[in-house]
C-alpha atoms as a PDB file:
ATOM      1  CA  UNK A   1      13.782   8.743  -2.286  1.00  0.00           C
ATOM      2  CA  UNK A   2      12.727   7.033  -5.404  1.00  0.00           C
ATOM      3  CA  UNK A   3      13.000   3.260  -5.554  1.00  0.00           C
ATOM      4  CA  UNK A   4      12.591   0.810  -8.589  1.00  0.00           C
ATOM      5  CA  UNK A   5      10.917  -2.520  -8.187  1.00  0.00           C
ATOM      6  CA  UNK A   6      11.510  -5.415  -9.769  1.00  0.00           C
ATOM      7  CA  UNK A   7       8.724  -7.469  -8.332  1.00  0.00           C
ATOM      8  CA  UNK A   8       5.189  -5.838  -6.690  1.00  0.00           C
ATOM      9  CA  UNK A   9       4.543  -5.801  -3.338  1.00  0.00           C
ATOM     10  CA  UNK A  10       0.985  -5.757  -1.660  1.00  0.00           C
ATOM     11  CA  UNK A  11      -2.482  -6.611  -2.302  1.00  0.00           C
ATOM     12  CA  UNK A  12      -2.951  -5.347  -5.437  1.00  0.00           C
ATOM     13  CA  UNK A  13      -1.873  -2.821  -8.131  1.00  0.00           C
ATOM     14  CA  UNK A  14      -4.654  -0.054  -8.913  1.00  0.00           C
ATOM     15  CA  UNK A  15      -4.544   2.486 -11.765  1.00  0.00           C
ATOM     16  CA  UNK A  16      -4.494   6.201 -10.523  1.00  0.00           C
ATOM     17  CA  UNK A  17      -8.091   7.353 -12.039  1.00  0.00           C
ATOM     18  CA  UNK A  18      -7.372   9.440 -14.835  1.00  0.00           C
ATOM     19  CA  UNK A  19      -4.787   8.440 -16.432  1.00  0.00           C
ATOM     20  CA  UNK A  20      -3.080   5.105 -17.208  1.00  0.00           C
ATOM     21  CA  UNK A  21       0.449   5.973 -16.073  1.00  0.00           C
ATOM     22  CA  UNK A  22       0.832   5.597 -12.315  1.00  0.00           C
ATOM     23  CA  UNK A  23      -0.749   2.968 -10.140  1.00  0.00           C
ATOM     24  CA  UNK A  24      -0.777   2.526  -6.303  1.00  0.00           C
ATOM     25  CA  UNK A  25      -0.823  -0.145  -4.000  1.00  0.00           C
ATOM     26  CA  UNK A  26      -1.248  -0.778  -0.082  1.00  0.00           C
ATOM     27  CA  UNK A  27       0.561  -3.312   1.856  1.00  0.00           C
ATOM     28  CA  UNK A  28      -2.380  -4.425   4.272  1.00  0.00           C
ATOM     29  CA  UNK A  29      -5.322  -2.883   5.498  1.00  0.00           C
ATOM     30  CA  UNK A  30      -7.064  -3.140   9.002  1.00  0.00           C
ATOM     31  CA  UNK A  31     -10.634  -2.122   9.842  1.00  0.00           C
ATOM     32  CA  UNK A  32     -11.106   0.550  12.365  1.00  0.00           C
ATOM     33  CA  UNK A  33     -12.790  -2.020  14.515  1.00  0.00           C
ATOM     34  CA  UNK A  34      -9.755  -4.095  14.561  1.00  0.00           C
ATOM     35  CA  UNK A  35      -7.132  -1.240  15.922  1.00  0.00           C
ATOM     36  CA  UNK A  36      -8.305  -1.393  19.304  1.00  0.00           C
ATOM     37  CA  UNK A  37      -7.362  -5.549  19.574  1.00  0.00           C
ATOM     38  CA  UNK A  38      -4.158  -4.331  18.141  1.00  0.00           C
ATOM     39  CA  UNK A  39      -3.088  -1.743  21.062  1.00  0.00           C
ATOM     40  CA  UNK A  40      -3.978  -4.306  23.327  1.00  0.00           C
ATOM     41  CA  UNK A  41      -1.399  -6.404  21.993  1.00  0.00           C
ATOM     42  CA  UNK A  42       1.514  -4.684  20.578  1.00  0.00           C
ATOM     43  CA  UNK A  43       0.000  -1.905  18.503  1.00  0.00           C
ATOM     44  CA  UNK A  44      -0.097  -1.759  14.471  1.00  0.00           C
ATOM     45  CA  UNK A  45       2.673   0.365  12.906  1.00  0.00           C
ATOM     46  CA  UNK A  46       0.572   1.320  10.005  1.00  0.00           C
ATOM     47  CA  UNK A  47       0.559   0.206   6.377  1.00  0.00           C
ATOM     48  CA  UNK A  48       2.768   1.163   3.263  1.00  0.00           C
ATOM     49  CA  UNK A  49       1.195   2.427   0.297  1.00  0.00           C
ATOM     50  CA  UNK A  50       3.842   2.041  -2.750  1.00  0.00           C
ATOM     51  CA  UNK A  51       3.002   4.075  -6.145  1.00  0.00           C
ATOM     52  CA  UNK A  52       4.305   2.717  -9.715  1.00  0.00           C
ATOM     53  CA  UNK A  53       5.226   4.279 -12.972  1.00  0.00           C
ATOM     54  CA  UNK A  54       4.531   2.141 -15.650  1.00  0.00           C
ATOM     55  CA  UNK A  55       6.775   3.675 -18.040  1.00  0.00           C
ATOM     56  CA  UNK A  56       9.720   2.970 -16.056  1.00  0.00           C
END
């Protein structure tokens, strides 16, 4: 399902290499290192990564 955004969500917006029409952008990231504290309390249900048309 395709969503529109009115406002940008994560860290920051990067351009697709390539091209200068789509962009991506990840919600949080976690070193490798840092997943094994997680399981010990909870767990970490991943990141989103969001991609952006700028034409649209």
């Amino acid at each position: 399902m395709i969503k529109r955004f009115d406002n940008v969500e994560g860290i920051g917006i990067e351009e697709i290499n390539g091209q200068n029409r789509l962009a991506f952008a990840l919600s949080d990231t976690v070193d490798f290192y840092d997943l094994i504290e997680l399981s010990e309390h909870g767990g970490y249900r991943g990141s989103v990564i969001s991609f952006y048309d700028f034409t649209n």
